[in-house]
N, C-alpha and C. Protein backbone atom coordinates (compact mmCIF):
# COMPACT_ATOMS: atom_id res chain seq x y z
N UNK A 1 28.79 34.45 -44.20
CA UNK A 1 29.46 34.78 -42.96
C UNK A 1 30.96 34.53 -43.09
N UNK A 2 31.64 33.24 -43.88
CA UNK A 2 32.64 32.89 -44.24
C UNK A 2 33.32 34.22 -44.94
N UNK A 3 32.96 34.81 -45.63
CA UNK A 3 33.50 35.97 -46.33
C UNK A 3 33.79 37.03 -45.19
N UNK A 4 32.71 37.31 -44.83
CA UNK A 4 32.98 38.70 -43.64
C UNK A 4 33.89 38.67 -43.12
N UNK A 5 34.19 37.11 -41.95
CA UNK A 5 35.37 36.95 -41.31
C UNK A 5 36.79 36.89 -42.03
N UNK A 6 36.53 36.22 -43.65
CA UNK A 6 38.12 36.05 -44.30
C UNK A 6 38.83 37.85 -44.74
N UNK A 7 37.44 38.76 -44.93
CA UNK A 7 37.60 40.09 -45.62
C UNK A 7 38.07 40.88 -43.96
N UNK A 8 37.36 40.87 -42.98
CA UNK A 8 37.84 41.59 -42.24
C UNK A 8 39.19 41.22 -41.19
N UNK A 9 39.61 39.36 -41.50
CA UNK A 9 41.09 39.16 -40.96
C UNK A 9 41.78 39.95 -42.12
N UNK A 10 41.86 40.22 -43.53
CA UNK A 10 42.39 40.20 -44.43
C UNK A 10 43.03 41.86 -44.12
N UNK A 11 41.73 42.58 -43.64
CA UNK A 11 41.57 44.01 -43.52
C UNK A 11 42.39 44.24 -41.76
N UNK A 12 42.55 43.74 -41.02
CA UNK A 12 42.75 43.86 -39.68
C UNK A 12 44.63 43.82 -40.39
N UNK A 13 45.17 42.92 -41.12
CA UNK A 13 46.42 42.03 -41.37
C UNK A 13 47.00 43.07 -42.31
N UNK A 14 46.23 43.99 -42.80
CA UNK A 14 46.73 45.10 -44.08
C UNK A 14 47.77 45.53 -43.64
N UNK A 15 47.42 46.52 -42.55
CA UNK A 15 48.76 46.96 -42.00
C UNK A 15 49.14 46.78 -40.59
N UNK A 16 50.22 45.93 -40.82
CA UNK A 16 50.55 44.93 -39.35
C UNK A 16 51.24 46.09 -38.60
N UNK A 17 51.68 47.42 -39.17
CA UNK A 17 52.28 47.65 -37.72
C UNK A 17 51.64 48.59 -37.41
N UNK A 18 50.38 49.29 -37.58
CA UNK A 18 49.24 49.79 -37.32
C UNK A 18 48.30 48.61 -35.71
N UNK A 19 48.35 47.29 -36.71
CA UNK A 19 47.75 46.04 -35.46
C UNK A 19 48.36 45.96 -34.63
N UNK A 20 49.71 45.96 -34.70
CA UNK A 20 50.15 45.81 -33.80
C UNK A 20 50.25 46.58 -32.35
N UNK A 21 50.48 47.81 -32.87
CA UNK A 21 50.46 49.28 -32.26
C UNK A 21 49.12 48.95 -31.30
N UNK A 22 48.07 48.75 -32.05
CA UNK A 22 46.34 48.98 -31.18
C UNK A 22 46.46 47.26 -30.44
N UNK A 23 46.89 46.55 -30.64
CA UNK A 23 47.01 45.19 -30.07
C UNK A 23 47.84 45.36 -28.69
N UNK A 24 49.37 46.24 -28.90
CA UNK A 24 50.22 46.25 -27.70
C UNK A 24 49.26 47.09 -26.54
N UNK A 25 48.93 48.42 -27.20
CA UNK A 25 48.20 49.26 -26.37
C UNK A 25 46.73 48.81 -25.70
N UNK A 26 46.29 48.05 -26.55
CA UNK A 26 44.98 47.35 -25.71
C UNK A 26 45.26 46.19 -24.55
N UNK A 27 46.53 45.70 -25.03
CA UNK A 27 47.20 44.63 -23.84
C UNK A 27 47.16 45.32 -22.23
N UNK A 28 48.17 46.47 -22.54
CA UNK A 28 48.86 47.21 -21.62
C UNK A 28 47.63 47.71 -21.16
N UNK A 29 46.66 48.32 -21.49
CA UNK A 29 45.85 48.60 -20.91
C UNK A 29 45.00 47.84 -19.56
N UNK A 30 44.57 46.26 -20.44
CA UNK A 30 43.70 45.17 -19.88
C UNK A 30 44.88 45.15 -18.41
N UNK A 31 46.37 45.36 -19.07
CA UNK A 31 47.11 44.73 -17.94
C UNK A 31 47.04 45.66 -16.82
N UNK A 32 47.14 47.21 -16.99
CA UNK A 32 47.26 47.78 -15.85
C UNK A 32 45.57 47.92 -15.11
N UNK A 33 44.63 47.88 -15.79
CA UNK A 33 43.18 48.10 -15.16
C UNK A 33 43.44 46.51 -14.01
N UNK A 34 44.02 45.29 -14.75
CA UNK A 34 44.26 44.51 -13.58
C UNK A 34 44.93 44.32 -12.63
N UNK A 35 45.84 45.18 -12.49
CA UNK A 35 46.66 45.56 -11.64
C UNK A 35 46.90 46.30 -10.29
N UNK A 36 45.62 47.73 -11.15
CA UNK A 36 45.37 48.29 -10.28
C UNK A 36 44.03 47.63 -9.76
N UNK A 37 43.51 47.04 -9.93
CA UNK A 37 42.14 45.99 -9.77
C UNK A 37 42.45 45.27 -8.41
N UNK A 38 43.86 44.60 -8.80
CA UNK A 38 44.26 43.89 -7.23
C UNK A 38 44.71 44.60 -6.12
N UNK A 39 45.62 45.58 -6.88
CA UNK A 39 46.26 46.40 -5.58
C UNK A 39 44.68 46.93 -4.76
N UNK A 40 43.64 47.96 -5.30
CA UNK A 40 42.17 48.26 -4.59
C UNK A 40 41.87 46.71 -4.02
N UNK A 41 41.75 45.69 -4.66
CA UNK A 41 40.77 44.66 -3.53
C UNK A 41 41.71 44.26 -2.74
N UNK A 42 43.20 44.46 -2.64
CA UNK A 42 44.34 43.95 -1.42
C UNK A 42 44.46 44.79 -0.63
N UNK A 43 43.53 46.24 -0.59
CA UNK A 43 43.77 47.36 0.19
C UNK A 43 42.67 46.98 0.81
N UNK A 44 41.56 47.00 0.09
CA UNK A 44 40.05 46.52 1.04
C UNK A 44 40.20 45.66 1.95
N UNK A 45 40.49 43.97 1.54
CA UNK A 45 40.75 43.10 1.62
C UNK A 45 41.29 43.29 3.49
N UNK A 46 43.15 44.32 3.58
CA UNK A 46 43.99 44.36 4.76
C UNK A 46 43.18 45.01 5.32
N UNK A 47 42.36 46.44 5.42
CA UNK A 47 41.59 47.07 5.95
C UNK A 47 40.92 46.67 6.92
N UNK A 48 40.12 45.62 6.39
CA UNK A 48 38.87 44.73 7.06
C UNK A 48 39.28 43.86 7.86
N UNK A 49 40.63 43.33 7.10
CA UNK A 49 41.12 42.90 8.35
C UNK A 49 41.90 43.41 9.84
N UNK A 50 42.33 44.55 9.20
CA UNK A 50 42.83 45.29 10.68
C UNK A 50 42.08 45.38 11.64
N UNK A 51 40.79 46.00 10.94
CA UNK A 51 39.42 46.65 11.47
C UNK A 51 38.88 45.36 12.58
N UNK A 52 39.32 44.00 12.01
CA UNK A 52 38.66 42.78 12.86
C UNK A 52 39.75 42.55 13.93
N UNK A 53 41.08 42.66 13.44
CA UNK A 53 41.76 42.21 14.24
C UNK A 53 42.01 43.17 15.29
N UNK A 54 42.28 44.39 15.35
CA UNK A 54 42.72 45.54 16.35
C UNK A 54 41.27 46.23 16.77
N UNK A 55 39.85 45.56 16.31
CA UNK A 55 38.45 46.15 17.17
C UNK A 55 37.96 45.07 17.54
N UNK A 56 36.62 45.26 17.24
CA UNK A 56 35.33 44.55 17.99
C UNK A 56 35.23 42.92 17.21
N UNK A 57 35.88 42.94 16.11
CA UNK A 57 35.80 41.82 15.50
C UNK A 57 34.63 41.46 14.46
N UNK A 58 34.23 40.10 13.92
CA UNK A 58 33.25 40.14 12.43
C UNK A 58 32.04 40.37 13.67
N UNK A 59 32.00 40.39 15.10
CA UNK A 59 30.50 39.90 15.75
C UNK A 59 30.46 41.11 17.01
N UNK A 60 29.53 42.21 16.91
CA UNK A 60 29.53 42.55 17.99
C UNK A 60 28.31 42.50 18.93
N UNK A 61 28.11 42.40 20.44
CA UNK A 61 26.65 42.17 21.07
C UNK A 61 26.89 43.51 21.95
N UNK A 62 25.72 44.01 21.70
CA UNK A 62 25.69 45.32 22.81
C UNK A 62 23.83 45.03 22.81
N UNK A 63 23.72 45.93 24.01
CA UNK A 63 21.97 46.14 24.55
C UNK A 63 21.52 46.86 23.60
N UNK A 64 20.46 46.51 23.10
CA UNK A 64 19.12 46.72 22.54
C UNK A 64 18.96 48.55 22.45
N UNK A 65 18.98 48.94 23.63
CA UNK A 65 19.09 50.37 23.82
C UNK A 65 20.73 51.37 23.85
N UNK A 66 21.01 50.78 23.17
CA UNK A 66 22.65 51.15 23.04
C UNK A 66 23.00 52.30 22.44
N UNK A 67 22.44 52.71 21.00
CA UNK A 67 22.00 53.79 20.78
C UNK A 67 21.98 55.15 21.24
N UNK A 68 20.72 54.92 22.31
CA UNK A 68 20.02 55.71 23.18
C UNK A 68 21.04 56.13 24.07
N UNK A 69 21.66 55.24 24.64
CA UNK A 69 22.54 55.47 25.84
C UNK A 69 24.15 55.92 25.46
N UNK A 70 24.07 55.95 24.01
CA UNK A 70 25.92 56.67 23.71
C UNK A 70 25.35 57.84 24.01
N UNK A 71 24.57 58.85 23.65
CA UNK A 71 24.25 60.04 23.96
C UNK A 71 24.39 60.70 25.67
N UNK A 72 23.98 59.79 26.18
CA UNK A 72 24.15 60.23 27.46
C UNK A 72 24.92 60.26 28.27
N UNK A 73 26.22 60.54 28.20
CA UNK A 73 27.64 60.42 28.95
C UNK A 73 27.34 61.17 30.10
């Protein structure tokens, strides 16, 4: 197992500015998928809260037959 790992750092290190290249670009990547990761759950996140603060709130109580009775204006 000692070999595999010394042959394939040896092989990764051949040509550093090849590694480097797939190292920067895999960074930039991880970085923007997290980025845009927060901006979506900080959009959800304000949403839900508008939704609580300017409506009915996390709790609403209406009658049993409530349903039934939006229909009938």
């Amino acid at each position: 197992m000692q070999l595999f790992l010394t042959l394939a750092w040896r092989n990764i290190w051949r040509n550093r500015r090849r590694t480097l290249i797939s190292m920067s670009s895999v960074l930039f990547a991880v970085m923007l998928a997290i980025t845009f990761y927060s901006m979506e759950k900080g959009a959800y996140d304000r949403m839900i809260e508008s939704m609580v603060t300017y409506s009915t709130g996390y709790l609403q109580v209406q009658d049993v037959l409530f349903p039934e009775m939006q229909w009938h204006y």
